[in-house]
N, C-alpha and C. Protein backbone atom coordinates (compact mmCIF):
# COMPACT_ATOMS: atom_id res chain seq x y z
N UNK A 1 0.84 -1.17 0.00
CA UNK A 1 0.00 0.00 0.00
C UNK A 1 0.89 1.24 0.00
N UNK A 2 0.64 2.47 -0.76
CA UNK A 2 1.11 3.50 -0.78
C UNK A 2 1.63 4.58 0.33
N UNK A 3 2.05 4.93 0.51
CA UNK A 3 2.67 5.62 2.20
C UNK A 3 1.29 6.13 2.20
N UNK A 4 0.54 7.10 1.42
CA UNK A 4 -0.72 7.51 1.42
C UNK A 4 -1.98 7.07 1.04
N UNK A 5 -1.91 6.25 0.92
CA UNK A 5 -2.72 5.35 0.52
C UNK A 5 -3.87 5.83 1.63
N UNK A 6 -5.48 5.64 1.43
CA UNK A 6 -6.09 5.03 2.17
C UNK A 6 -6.70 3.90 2.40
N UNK A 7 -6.74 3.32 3.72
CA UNK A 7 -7.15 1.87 4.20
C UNK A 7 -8.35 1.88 4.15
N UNK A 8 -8.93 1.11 4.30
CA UNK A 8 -10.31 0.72 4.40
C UNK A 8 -10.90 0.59 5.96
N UNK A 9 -11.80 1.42 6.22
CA UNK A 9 -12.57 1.21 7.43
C UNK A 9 -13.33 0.15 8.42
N UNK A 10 -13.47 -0.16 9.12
CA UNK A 10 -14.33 -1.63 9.56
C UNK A 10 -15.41 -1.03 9.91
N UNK A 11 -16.84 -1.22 10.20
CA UNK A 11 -17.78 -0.87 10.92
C UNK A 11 -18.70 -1.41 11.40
N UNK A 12 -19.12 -1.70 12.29
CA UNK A 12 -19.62 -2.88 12.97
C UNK A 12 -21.42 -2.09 12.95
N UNK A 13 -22.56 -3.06 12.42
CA UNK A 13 -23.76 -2.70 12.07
C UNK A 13 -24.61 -3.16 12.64
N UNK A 14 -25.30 -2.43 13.52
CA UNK A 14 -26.10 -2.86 14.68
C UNK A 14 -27.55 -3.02 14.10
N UNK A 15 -28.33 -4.06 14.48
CA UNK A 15 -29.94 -4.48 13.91
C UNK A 15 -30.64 -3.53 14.03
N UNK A 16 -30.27 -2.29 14.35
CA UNK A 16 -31.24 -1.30 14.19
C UNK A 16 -30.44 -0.30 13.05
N UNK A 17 -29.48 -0.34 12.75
CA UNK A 17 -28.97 0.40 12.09
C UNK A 17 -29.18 -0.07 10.39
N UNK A 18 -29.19 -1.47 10.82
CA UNK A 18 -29.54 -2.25 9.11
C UNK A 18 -30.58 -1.98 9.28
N UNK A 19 -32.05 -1.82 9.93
CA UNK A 19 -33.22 -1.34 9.91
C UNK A 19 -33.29 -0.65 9.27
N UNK A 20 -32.66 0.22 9.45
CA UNK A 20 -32.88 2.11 9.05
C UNK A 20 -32.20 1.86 7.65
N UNK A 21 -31.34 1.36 7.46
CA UNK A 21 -30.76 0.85 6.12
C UNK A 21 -31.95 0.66 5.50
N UNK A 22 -32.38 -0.50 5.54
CA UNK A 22 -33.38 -1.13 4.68
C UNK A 22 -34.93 -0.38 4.43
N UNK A 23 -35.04 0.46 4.97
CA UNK A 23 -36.15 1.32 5.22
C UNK A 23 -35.73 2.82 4.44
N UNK A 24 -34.52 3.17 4.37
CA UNK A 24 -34.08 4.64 3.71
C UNK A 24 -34.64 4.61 2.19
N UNK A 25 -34.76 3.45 1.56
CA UNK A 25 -35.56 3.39 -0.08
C UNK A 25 -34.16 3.24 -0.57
N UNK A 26 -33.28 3.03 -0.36
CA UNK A 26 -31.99 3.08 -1.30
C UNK A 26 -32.11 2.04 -2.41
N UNK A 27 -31.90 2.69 -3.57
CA UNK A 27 -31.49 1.11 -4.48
C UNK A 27 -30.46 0.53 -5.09
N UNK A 28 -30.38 -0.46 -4.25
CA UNK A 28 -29.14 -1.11 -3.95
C UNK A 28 -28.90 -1.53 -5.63
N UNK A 29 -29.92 -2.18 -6.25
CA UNK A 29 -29.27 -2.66 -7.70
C UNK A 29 -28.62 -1.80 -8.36
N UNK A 30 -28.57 -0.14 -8.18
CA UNK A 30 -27.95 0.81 -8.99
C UNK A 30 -26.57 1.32 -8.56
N UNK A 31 -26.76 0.75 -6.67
CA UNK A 31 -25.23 1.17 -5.82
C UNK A 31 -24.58 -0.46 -6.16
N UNK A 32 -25.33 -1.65 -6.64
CA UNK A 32 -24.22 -3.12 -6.72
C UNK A 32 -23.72 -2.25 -8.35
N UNK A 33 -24.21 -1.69 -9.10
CA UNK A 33 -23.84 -1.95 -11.07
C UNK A 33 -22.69 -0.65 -10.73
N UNK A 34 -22.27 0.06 -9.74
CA UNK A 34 -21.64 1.26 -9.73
C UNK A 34 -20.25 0.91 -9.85
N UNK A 35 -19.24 1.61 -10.74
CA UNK A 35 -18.63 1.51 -11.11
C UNK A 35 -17.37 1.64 -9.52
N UNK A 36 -16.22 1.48 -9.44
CA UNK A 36 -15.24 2.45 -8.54
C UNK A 36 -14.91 4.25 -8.86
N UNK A 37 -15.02 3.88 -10.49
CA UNK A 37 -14.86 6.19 -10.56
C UNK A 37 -16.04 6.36 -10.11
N UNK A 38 -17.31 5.57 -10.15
CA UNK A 38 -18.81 6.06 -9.99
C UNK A 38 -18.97 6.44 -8.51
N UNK A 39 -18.30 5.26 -7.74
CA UNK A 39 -18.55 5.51 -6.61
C UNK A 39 -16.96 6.73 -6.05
N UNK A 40 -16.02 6.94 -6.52
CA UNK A 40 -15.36 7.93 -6.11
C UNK A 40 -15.72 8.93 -6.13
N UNK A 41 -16.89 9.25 -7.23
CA UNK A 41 -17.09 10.25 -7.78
C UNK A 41 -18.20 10.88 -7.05
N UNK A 42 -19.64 9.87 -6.17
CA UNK A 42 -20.56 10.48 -5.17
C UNK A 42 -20.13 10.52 -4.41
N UNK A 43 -18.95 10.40 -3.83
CA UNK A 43 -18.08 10.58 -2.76
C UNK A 43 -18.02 11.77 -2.74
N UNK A 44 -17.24 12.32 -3.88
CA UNK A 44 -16.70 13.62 -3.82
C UNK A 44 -17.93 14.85 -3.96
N UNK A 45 -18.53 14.36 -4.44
CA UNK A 45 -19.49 15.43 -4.38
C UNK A 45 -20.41 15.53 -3.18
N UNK A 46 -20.45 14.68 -2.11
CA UNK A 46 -21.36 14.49 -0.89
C UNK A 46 -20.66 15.20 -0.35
N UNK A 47 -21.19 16.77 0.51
CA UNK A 47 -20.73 17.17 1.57
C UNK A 47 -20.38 16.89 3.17
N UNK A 48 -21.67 15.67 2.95
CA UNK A 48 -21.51 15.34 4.36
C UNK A 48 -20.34 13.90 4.20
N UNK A 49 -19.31 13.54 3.60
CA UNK A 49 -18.84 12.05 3.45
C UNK A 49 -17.27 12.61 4.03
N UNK A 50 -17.20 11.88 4.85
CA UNK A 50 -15.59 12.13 5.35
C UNK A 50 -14.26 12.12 4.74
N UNK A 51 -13.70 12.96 5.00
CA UNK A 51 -12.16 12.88 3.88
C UNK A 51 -11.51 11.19 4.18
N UNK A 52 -11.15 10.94 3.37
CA UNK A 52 -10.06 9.70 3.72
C UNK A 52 -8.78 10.07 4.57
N UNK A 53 -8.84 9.17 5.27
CA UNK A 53 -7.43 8.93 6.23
C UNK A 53 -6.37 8.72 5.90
N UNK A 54 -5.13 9.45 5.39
CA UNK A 54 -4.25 9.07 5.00
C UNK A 54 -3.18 8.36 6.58
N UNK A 55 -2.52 7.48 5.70
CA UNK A 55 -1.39 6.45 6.53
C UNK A 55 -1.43 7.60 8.35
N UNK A 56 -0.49 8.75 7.76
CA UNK A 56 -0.02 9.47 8.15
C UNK A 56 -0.67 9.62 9.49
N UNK A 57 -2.06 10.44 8.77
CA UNK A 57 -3.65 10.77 10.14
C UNK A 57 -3.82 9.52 10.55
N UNK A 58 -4.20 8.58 10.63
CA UNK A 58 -4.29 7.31 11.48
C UNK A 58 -3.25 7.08 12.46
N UNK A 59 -2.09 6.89 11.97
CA UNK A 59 -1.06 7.05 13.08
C UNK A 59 -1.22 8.34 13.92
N UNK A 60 -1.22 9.32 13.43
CA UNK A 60 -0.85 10.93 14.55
C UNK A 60 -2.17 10.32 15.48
N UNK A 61 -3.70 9.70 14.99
CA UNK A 61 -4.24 9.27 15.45
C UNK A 61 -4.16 8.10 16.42
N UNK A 62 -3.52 7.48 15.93
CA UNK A 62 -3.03 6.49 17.35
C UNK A 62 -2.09 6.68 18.47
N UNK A 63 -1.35 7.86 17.84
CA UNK A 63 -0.11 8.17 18.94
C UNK A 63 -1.12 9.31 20.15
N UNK A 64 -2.24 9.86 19.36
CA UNK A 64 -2.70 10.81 20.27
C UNK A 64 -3.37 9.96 21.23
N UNK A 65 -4.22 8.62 20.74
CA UNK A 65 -4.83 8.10 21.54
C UNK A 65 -4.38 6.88 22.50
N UNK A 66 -2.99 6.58 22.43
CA UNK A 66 -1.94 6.05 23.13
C UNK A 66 -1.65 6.98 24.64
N UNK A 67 -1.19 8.23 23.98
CA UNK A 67 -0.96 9.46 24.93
C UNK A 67 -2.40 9.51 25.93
N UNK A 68 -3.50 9.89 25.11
CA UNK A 68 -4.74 10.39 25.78
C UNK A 68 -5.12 9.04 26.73
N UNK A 69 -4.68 7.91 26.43
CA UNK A 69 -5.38 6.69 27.42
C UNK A 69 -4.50 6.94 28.53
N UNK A 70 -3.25 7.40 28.70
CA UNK A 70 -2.67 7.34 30.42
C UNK A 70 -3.18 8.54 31.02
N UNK A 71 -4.13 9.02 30.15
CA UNK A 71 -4.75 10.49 30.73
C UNK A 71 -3.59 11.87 31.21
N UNK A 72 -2.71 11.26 30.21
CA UNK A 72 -1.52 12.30 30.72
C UNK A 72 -1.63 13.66 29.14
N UNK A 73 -1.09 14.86 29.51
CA UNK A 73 -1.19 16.16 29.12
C UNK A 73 0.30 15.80 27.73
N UNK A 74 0.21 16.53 27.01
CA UNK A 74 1.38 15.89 25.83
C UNK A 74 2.85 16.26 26.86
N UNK A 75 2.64 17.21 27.49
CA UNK A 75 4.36 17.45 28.14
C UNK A 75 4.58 16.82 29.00
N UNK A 76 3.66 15.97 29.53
CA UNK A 76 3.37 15.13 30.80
C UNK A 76 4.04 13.30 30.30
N UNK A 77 3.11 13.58 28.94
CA UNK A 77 3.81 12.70 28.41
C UNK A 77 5.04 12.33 28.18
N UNK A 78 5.40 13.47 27.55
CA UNK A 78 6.95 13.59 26.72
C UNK A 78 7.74 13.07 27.43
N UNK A 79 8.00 14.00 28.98
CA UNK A 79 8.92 13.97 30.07
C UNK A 79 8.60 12.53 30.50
N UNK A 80 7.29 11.53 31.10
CA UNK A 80 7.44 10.74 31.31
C UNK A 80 7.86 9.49 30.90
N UNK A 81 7.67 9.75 29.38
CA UNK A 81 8.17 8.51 28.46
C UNK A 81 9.65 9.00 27.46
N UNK A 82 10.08 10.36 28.47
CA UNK A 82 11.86 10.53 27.85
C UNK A 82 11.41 10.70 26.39
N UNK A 83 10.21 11.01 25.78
CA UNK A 83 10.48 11.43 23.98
C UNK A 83 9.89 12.97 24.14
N UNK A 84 10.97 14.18 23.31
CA UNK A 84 11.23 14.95 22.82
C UNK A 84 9.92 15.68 22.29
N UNK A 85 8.85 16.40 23.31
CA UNK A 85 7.75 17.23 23.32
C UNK A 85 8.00 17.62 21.75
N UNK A 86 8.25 18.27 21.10
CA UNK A 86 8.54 18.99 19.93
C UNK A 86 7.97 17.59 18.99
N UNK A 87 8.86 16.19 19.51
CA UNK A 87 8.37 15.12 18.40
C UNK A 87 7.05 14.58 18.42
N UNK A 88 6.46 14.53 19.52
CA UNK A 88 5.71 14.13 20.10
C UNK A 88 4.47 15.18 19.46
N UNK A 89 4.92 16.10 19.32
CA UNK A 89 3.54 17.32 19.02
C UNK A 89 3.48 17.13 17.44
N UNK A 90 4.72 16.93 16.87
CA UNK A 90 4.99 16.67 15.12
C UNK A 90 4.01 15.14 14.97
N UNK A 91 4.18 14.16 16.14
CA UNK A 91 3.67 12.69 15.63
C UNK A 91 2.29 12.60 15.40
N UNK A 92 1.12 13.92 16.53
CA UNK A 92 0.10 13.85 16.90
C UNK A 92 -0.60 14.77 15.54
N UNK A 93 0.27 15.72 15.24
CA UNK A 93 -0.21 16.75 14.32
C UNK A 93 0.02 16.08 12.71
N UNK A 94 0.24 14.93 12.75
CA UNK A 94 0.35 14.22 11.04
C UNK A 94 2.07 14.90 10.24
N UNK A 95 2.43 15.80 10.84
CA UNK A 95 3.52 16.47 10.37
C UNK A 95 4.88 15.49 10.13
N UNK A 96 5.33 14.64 10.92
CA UNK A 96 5.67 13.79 10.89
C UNK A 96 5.30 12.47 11.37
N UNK A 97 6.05 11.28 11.37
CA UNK A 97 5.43 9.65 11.00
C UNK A 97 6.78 9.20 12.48
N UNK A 98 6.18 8.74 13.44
CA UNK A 98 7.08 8.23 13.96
C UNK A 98 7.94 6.44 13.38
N UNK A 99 9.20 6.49 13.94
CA UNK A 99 9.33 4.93 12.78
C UNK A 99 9.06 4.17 13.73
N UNK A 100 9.73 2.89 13.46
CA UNK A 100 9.39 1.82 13.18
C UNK A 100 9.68 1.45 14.90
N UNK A 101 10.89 1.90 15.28
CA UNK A 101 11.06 1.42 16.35
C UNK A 101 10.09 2.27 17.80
N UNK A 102 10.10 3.67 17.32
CA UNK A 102 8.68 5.11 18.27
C UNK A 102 7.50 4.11 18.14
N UNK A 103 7.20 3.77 17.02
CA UNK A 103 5.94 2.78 17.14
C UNK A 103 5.62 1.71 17.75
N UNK A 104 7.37 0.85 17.82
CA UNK A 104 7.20 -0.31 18.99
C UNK A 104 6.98 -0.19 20.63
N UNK A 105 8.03 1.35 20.40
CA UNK A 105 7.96 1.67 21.82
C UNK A 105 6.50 1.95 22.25
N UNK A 106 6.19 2.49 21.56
CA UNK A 106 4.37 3.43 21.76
C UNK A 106 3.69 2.14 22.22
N UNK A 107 3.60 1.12 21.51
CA UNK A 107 3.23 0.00 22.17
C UNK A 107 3.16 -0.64 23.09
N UNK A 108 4.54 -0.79 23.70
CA UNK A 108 4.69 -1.06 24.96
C UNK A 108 4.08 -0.36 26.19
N UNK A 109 4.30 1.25 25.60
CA UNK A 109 3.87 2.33 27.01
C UNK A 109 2.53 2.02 26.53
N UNK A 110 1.54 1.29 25.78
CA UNK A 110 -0.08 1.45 25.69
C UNK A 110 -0.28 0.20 26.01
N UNK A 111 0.80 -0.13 26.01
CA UNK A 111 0.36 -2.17 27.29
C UNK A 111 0.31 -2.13 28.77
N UNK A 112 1.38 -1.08 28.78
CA UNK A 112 1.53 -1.36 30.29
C UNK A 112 2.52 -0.07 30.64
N UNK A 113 1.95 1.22 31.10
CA UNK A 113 2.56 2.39 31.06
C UNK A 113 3.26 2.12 32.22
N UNK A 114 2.58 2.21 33.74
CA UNK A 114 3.54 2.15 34.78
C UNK A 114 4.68 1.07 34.91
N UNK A 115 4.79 -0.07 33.90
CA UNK A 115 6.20 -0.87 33.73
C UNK A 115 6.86 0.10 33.12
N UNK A 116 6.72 0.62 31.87
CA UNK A 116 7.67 1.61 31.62
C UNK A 116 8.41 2.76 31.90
N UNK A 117 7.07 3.56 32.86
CA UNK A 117 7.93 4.26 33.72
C UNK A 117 8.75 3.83 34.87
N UNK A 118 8.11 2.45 35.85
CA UNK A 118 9.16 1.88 36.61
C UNK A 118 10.61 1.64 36.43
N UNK A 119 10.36 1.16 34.67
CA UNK A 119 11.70 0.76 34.39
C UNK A 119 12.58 2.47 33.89
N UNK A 120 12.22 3.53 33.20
CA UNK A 120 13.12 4.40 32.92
C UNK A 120 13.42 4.87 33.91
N UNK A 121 12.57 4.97 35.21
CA UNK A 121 13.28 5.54 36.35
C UNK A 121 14.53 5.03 36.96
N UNK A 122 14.97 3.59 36.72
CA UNK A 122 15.61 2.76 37.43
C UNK A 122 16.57 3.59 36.04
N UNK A 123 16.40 3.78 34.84
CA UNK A 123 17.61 3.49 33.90
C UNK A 123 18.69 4.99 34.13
């Protein structure tokens, strides 16, 4: 997939929500014969249809919501997990992509934050 690429969404459809589906009059035989430009194309013209997520926004998106689950403030963060406020504000804002290894770490502090701070304090 393309660094920008967008992914595809999951969405989980509750029996009242296919209700309302099946009841809106939509016709489906004209949304199954629709082409992919067809359907890019009512995309783009629907005001209310959400921009796509690039790579980028999903991550700044996960790093914010990594941060936001220890209920800690971004400088609160920074200092407690020793990464560089400035990067930390670039990872959340899409500006930059943390790599490969910021991402493993991010992981760890969203498994189990107070092991990680136990352990940098000792380091």
């Amino acid at each position: 997939m393309a660094r920008n690429a967008v992914k595809p969404t999951r969405m989980t459809m509750t029996p009242e929500m296919l209700d309302k589906i099946k009841r809106s009059g939509v016709d489906w035989q004209r949304i199954r014969r629709m082409t992919e430009a067809e359907i890019e194309q009512a995309i783009a013209s629907d005001p209310d249809a959400a921009s796509p997520m690039t790579d980028a926004k999903i991550t700044a998106a996960r790093v914010q919501w990594v941060r936001r689950r220890t209920g800690l403030s971004q400088s609160q963060f920074a200092a407690a997990f020793r990464i560089p406020l400035r990067t930390l504000q670039e990872w959340e804002q899409a500006r930059r992509e943390p790599d490969a290894t910021a991402l493993a770490y991010l992981t760890v502090i969203e498994r189990d934050p107070p092991a990680v701070q136990r352990a940098l304090e000792t380091a």
